[in-house]
Protein backbone atom coordinates (compact mmCIF):
# COMPACT_ATOMS: atom_id res chain seq x y z
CA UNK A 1 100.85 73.08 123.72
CA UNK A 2 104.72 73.56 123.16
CA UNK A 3 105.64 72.47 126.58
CA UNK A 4 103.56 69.53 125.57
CA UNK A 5 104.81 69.33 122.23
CA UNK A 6 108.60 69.40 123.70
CA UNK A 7 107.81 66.98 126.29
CA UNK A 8 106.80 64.44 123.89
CA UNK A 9 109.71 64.80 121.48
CA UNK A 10 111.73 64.77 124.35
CA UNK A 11 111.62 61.00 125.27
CA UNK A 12 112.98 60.63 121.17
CA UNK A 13 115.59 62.40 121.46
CA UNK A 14 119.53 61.51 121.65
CA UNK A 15 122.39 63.48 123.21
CA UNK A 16 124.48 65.07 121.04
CA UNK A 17 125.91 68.06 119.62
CA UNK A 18 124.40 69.96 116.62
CA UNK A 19 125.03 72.64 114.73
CA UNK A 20 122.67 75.85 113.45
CA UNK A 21 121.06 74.75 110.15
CA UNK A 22 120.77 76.93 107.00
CA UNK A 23 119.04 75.56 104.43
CA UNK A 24 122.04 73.89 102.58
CA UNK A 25 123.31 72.67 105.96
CA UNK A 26 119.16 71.44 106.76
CA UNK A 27 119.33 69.47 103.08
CA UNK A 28 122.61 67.92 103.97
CA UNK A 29 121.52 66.70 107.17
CA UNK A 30 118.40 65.33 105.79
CA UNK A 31 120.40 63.69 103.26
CA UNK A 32 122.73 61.81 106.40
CA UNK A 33 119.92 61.42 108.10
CA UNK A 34 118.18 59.17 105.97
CA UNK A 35 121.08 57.33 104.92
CA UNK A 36 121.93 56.25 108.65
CA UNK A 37 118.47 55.36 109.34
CA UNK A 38 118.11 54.17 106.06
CA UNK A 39 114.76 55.52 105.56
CA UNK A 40 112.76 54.57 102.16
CA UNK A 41 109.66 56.06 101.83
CA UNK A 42 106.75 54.61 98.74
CA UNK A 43 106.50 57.75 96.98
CA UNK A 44 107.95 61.13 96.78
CA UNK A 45 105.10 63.08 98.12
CA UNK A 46 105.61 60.93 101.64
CA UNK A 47 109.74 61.63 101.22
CA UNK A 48 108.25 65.52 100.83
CA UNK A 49 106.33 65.10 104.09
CA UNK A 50 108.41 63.33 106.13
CA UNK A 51 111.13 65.87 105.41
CA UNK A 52 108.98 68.20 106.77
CA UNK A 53 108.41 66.62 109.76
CA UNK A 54 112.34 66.43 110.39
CA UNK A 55 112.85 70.06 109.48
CA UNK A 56 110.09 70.71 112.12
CA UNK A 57 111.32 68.47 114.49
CA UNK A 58 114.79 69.64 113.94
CA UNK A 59 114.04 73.10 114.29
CA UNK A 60 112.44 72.16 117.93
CA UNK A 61 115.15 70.03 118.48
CA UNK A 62 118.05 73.26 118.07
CA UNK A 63 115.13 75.49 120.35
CA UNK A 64 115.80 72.63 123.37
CA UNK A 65 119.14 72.45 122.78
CA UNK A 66 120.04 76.42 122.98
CA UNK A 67 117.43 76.22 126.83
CA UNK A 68 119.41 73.25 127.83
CA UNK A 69 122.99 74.17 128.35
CA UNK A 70 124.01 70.86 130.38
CA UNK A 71 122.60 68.75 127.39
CA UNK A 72 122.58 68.65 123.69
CA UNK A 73 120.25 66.96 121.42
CA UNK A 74 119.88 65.80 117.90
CA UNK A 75 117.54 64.03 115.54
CA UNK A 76 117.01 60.23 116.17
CA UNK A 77 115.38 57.63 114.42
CA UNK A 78 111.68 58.98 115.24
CA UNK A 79 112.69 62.52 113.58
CA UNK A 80 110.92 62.55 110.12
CA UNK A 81 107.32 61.70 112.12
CA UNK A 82 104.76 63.63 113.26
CA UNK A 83 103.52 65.01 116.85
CA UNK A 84 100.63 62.61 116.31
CA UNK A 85 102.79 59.88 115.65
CA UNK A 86 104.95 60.31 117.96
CA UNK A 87 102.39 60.86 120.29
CA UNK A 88 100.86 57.04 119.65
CA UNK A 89 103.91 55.67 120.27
């Protein structure tokens, strides 16, 4: 299910470097995130679950990135949705 679950984010990713995330740095980048994808969500419990799903996905994101030497990956404009989402793309 990983495999398959790294698979799929890995069509939705982009090349590029990242950094480790603590959870000041995680915030931050949640923060830029949204403001370059200019994401809006309809109510603050969907802003709380979509940041999930991009702390999730970012965390999966860092675990390809530290097996993949040759190739670096970050958060794109699919990060804040969910396996099933993604998955129905």
């Amino acid at each position: 299910m990983q495999t398959l679950l790294i698979l799929a984010l890995g069509s939705f990713l982009c090349p590029c470097a990242e950094g480790a995330s603590s959870p000041s740095s995680l915030e931050r980048r949640w923060a830029e995130w949204q403001r370059q994808y200019g994401a809006r969500y309809q109510s603050p419990e969907e802003a709380r679950e979509r940041q999930r799903h991009f702390e999730r996905n970012t965390a999966m994101i860092a675990a390809r990135d530290a097996e993949s030497p040759r190739a670096h990956f970050a958060p794109d404009q699919f990060a804040d949705r969910s396996l099933e989402e993604l998955l129905s793309m």
